[in-house]
Protein backbone atom coordinates (compact mmCIF):
# COMPACT_ATOMS: atom_id res chain seq x y z
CA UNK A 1 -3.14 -2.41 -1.11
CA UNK A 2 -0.52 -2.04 1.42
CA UNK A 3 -0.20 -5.74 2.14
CA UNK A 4 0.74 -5.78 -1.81
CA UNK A 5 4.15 -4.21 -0.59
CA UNK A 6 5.33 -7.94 1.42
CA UNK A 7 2.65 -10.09 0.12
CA UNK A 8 3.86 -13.81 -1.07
CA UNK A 9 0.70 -16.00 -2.32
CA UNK A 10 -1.99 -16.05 -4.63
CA UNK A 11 -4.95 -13.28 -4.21
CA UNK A 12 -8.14 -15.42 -2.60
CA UNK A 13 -11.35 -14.84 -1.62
CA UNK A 14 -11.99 -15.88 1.80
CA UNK A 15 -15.25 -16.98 2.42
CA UNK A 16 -16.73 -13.38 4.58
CA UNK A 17 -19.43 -10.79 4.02
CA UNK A 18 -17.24 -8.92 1.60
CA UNK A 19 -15.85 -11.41 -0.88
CA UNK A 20 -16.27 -9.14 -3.46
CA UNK A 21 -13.34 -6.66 -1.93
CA UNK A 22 -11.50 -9.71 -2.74
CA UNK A 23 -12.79 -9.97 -6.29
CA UNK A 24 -12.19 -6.04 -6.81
CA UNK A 25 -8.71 -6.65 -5.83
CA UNK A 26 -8.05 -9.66 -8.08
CA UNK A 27 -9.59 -7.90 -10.74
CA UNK A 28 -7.13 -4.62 -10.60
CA UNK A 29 -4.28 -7.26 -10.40
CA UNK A 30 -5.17 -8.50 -14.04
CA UNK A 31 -5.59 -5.45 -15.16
CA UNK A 32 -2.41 -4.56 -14.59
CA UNK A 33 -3.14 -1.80 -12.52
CA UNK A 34 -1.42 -3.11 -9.08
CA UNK A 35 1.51 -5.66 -9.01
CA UNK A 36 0.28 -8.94 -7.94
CA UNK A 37 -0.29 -12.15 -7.40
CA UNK A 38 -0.53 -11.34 -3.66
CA UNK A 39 -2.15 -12.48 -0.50
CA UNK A 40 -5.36 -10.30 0.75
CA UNK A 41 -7.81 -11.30 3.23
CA UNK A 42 -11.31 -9.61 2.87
CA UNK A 43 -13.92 -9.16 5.42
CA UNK A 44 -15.85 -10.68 8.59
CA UNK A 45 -15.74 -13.92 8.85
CA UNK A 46 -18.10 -16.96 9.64
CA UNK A 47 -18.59 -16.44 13.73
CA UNK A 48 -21.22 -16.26 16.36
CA UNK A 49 -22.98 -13.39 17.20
CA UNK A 50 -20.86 -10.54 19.06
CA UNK A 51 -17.73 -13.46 18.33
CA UNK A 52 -14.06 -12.41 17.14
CA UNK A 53 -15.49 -12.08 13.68
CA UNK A 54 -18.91 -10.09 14.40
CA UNK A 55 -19.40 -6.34 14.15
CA UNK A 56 -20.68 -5.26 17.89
CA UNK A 57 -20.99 -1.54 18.17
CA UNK A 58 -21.16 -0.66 22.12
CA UNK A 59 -24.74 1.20 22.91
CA UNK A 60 -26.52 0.06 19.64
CA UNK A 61 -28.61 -3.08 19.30
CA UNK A 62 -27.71 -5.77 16.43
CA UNK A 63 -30.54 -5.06 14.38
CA UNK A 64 -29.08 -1.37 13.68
CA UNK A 65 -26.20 -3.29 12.00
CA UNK A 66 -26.83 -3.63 8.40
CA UNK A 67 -27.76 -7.30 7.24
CA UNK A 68 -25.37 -7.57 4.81
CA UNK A 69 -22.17 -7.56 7.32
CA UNK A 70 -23.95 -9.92 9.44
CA UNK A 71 -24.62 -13.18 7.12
CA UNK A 72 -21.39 -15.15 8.25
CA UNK A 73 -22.85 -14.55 12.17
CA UNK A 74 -24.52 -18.23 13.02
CA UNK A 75 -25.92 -20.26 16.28
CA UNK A 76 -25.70 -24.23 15.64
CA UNK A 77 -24.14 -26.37 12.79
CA UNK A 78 -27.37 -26.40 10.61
CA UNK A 79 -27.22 -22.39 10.55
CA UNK A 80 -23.26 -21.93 10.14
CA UNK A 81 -23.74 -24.79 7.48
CA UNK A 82 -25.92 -22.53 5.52
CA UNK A 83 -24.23 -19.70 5.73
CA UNK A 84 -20.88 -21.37 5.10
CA UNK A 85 -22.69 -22.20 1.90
CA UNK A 86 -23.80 -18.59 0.46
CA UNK A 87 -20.14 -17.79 1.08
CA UNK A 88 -18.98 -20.29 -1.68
CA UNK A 89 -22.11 -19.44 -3.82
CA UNK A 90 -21.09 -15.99 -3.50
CA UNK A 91 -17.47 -16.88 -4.76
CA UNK A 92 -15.26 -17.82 -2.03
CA UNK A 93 -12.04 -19.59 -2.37
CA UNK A 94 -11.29 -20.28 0.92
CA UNK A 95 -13.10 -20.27 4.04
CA UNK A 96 -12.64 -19.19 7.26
CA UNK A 97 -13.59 -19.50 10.87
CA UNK A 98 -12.99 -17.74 14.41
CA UNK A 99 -13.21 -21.38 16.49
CA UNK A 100 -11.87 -18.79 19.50
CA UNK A 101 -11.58 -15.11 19.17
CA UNK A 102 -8.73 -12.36 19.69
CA UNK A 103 -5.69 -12.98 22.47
CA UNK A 104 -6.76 -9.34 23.72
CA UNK A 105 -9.77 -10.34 25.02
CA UNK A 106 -10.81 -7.22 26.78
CA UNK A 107 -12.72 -8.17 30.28
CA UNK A 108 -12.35 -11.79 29.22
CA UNK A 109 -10.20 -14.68 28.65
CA UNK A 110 -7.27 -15.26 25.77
CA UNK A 111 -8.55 -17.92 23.64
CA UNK A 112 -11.86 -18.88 24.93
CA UNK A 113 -13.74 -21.07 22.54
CA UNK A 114 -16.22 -19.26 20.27
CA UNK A 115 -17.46 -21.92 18.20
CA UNK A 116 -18.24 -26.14 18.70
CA UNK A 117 -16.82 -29.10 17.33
CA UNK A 118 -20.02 -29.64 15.51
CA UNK A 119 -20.02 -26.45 14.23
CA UNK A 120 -16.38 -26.00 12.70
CA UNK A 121 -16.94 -29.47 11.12
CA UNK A 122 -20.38 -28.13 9.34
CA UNK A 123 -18.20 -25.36 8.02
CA UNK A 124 -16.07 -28.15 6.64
CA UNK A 125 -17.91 -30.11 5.75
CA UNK A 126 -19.27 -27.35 3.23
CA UNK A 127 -15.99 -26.22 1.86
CA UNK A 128 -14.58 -29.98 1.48
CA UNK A 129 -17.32 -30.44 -0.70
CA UNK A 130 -16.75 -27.65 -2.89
CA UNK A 131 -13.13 -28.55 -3.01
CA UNK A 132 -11.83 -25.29 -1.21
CA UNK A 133 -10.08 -25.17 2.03
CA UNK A 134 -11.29 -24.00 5.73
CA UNK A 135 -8.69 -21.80 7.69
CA UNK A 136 -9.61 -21.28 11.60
CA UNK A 137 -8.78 -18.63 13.56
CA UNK A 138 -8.24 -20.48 17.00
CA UNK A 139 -5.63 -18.85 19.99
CA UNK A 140 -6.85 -20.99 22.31
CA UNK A 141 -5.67 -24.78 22.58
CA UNK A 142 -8.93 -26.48 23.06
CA UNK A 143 -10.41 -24.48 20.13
CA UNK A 144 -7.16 -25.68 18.31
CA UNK A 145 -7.79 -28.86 18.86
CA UNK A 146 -11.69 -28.92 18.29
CA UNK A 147 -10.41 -27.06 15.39
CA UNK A 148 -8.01 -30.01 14.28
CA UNK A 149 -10.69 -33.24 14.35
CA UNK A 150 -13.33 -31.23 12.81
CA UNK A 151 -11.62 -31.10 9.32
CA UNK A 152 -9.80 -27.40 9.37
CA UNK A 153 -6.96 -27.38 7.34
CA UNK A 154 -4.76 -24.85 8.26
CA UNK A 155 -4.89 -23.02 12.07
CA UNK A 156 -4.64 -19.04 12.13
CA UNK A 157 -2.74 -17.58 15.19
CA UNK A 158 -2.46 -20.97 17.33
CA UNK A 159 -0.80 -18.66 20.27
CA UNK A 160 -1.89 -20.66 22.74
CA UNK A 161 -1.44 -24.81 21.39
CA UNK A 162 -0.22 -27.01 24.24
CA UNK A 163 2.00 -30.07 23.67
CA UNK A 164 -1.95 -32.54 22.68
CA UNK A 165 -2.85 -29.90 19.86
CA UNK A 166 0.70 -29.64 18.54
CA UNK A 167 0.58 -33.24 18.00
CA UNK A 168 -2.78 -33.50 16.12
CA UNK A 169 -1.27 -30.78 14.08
CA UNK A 170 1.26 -33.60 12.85
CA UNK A 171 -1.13 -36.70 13.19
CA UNK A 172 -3.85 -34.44 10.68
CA UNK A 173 -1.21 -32.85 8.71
CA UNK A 174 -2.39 -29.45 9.64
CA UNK A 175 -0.71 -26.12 8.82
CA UNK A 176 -0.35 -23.26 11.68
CA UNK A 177 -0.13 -19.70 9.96
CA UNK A 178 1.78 -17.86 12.16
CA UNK A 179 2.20 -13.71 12.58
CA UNK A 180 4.98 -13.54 15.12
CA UNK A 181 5.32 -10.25 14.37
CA UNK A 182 2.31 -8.70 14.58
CA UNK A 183 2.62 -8.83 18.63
CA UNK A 184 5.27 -6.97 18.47
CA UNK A 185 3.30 -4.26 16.12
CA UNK A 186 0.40 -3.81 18.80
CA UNK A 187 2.85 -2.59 21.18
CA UNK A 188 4.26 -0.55 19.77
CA UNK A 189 1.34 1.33 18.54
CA UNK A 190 -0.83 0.51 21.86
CA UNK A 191 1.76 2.18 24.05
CA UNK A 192 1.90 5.65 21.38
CA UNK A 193 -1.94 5.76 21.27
CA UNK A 194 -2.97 5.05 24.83
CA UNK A 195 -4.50 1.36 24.47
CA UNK A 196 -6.03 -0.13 28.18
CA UNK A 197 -3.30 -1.47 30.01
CA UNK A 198 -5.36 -5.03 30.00
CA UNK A 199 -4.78 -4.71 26.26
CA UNK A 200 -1.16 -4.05 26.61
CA UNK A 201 -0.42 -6.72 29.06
CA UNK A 202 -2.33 -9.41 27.37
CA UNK A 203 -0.75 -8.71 24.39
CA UNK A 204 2.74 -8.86 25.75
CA UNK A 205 1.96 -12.01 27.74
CA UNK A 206 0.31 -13.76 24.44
CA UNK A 207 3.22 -12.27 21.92
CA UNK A 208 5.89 -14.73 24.04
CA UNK A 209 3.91 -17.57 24.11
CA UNK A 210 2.64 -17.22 20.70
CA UNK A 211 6.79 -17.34 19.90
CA UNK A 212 7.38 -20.13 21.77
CA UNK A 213 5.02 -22.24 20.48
CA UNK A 214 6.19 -20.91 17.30
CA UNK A 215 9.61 -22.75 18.27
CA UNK A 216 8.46 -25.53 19.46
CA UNK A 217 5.85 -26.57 16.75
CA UNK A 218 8.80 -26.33 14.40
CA UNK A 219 10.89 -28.37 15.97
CA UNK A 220 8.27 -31.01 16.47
CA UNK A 221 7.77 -30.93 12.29
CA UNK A 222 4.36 -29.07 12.39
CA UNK A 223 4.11 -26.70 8.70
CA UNK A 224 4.27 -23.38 9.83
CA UNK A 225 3.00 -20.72 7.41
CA UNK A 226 3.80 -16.92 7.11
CA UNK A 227 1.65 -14.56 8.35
CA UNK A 228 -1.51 -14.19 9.18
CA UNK A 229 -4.86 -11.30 9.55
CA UNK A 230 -3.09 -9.33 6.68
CA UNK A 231 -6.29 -7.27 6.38
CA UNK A 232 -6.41 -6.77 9.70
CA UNK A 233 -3.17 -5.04 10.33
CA UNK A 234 -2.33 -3.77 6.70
CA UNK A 235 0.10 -2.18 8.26
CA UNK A 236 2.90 -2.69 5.46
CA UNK A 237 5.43 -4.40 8.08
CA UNK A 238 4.56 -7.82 7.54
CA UNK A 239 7.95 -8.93 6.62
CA UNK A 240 9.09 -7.92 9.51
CA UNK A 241 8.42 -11.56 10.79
CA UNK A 242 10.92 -12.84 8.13
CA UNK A 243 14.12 -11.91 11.62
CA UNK A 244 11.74 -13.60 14.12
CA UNK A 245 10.73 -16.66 12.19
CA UNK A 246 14.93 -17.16 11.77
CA UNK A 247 15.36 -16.08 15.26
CA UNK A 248 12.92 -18.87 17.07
CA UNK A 249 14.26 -21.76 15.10
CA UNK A 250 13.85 -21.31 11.22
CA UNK A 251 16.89 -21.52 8.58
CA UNK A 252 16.09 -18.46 6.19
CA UNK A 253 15.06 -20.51 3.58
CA UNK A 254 12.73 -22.37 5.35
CA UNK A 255 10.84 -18.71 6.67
CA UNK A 256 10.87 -18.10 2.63
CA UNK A 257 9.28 -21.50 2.09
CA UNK A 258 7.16 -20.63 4.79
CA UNK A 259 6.13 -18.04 2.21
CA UNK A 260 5.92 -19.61 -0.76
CA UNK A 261 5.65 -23.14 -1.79
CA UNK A 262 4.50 -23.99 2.30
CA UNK A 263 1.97 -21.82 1.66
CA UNK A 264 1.11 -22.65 -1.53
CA UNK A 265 0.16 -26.51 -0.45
CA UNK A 266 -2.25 -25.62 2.35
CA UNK A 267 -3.81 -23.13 0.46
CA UNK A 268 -4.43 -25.86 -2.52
CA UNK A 269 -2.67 -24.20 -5.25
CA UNK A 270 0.64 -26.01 -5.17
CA UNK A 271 0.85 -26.92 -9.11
CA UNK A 272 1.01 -23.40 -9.54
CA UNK A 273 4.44 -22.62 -7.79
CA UNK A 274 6.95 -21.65 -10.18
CA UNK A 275 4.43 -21.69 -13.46
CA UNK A 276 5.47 -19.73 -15.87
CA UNK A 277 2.61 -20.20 -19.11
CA UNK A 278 -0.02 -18.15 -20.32
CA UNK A 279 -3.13 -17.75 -17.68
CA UNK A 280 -0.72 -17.86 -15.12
CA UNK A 281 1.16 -15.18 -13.17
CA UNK A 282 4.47 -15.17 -11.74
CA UNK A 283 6.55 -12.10 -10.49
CA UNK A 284 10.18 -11.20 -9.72
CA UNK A 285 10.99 -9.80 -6.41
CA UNK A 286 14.41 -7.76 -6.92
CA UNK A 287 16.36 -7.40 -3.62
CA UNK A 288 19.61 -6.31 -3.47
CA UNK A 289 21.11 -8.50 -0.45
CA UNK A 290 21.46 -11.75 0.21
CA UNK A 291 18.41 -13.03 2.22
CA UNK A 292 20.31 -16.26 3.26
CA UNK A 293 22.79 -14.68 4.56
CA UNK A 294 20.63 -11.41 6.15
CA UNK A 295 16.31 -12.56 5.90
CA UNK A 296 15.98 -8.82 7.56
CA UNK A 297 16.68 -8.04 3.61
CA UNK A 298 13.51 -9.31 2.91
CA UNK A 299 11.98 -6.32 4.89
CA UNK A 300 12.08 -3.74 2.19
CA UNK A 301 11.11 -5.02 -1.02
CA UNK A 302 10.45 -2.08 -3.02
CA UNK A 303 10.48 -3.46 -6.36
CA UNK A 304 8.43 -6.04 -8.53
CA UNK A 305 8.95 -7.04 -12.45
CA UNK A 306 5.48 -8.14 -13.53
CA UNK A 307 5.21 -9.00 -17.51
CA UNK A 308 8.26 -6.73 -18.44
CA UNK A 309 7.60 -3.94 -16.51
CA UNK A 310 8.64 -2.26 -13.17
CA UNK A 311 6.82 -1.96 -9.98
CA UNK A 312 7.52 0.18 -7.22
C-alpha cells in the first residue's frame, strides 16, 4: 500500500494473472480500512514467453512455474486474443501489454520489440469490445509505433519514441504515461546494492533520453500522464517526478493535471473527476505549501480527509 502514500487515480484492475490483488485492494479501500481512491497496478502482464512481463527463473524449466502466473504468456494473435479475454472475464478494468520489454535489457537491446502488430491489435481488439482500455508497455520506438496503429490507448514508458511515433501519438490521440523519475530511483539504489554495471549504464543512458522525449512530446501537444509501473517500484517516491515533470517543460499545474483529470480521460473514467454523490469517492489531499509556486510540495503528502476522517 505504499503507492497509496502519492497515488492520484482511481484503483483498477489491470488485466494480469493477479487481478484479484487488485480486487483485494479495492475492497479494503471501501471498507474504509486504507485511504483511497488510488492508483495500483497488480501483476504480470499479457507477454510472450520469457518477455518483459513473464516470470523466467534462471536454471529451472517453464513448466516448474506454476500455471496460474503464466496465463497472460501467449505466441500469435489467436492465443494472446484468448488470453486477453479470461483477463476481462476474470474482472479486469484495464488491460495491459509489454509490446517491448525493460530499457535494462541485460545482454540485450533497450526496447527491442516483444510483441507484433497483429498481436497488440488482438489484445485490442478484446478490450475495445468490452469497453475497457489497453495500456502498452513499449520503450522502444518501433514497438511504440506498432503499439500506436494497433488500437493501444495510452503508451507506458515510451523512453525511446523518435520524432514518426511522437506524431502518431497526436494523429491517434494517444496518451504517454511517463515515470521520469523512476530512472533516477534505479541509480540510486543500483549503485548502493551492487547492480551490473550494464544495468547501471543502460539505465543512465535510457533515464536522459526517456527525459528528453519527455520534453519534447510536450511541446509537440502529445498527453503526457503521471507515472507509471507503480507496482513495480512501490517505492513510496513517486511524487518525486512532480520537480522533473516542471523541470523538462511542464507548468505545475499541468504535472497536477497530468495527475488527475489527464489521467482520468485515458483511463475512461473522466465523468468521475470532481464527483462528489453517494457511490462515489473523492478525497482531500491537505498540503501545507503552495504547489504552484513549489510542485516539490507535492512530495510529502502525509495527510488524506476521506468521509470526515483523517488519514495519515
Amino acid at each position: 500500500e505504499k503507492t497509496l502514500n502519492v497515488g492520484f487515480t482511481t484503483v483498477r484492475n489491470v488485466g494480469s494473472y493477479n487481478a484479484w490483488a487488485a480486487r483485494r485492494l479495492r475492497d479494503r479501500i471501501n471498507n474504509g480500512e486504507v485511504p483511497g481512491p488510488r492508483l495500483q497496478v497488480a501483476g504480470f502482464y499479457l507477454t510472450i514467453p520469457a518477455g518483459g512481463g513473464d516470470l523466467v527463473i534462471p536454471g529451472h524449466d517453464e513448466s516448474e512455474i506454476p500455471p496460474g502466473i503464466r496465463q497472460g504468456v501467449s505466441r500469435g494473435p489467436d492465443e494472446f486474443r484468448r488470453n486477453a479475454q479470461k483477463a476481462v472475464d476474470g474482472g479486469a478494468s484495464v488491460l495491459k501489454v509489454i509490446a517491448s520489454g525493460a530499457v535494462l535489457a541485460f545482454g540485450g537491446v533497450p526496447g527491442a520489440p516483444e510483441m507484433t502488430q497483429a498481436e497488440i491489435q488482438a489484445v485490442a481488439e478484446v478490450a475495445h469490445a468490452a469497453g475497457i482500455k489497453l495500456t502498452a508497455h513499449a520503450h522502444g520506438a518501433q514497438s511504440i509505433k506498432d503499439a500506436i496503429r494497433a488500437g493501444a490507448d495510452t503508451i507506458e514508458h515510451a523512453s525511446l519514441a523518435d520524432d514518426e511515433a511522437i506524431a502518431l501519438a497526436l494523429e491517434y490521440d494517444v496518451a504517454f504515461s511517463m515515470d521520469v523519475y523512476n530512472g533516477s530511483y534505479i541509480a540510486a539504489v543500483g549503485r548502493e546494492e551492487g547492480w551490473p554495471e550494464e544495468f547501471l549504464r543502460k539505465n543512465d543512458e535510457t533515464t536522459e533520453a526517456q527525459r528528453q522525449v519527455f520534453t519534447k512530446a510536450h511541446a509537440a501537444g502529445v498527453a503526457i500522464i503521471y507515472g507509471t509501473d507503480a507496482a513495480v517500484y512501490p517505492h513510496g517516491d513517486n511524487a518525486k517526478m512532480f520537480p522533473i515533470m516542471v523541470e523538462r517543460g511542464m507548468t505545475p499545474m499541468e504535472a497536477i493535471q497530468a495527475a488527475t483529470s489527464v489521467a482520468a480521460k485515458y483511463i475512461g473514467w473522466a465523468d468521475d473527476v470532481g464527483a462528489i454523490e453517494p457511490g462515489r469517492y473523492g478525497d482531500l489531499i491537505a498540503v501545507n505549501a503552495d504547489p504552484l509556486a513549489d510542485i516539490s510540495a507535492l512530495q510529502n503528502i502525509d495527510v488524506v480527509i476521506k468521509g470526515g476522517e483523517r488519514y495519515k
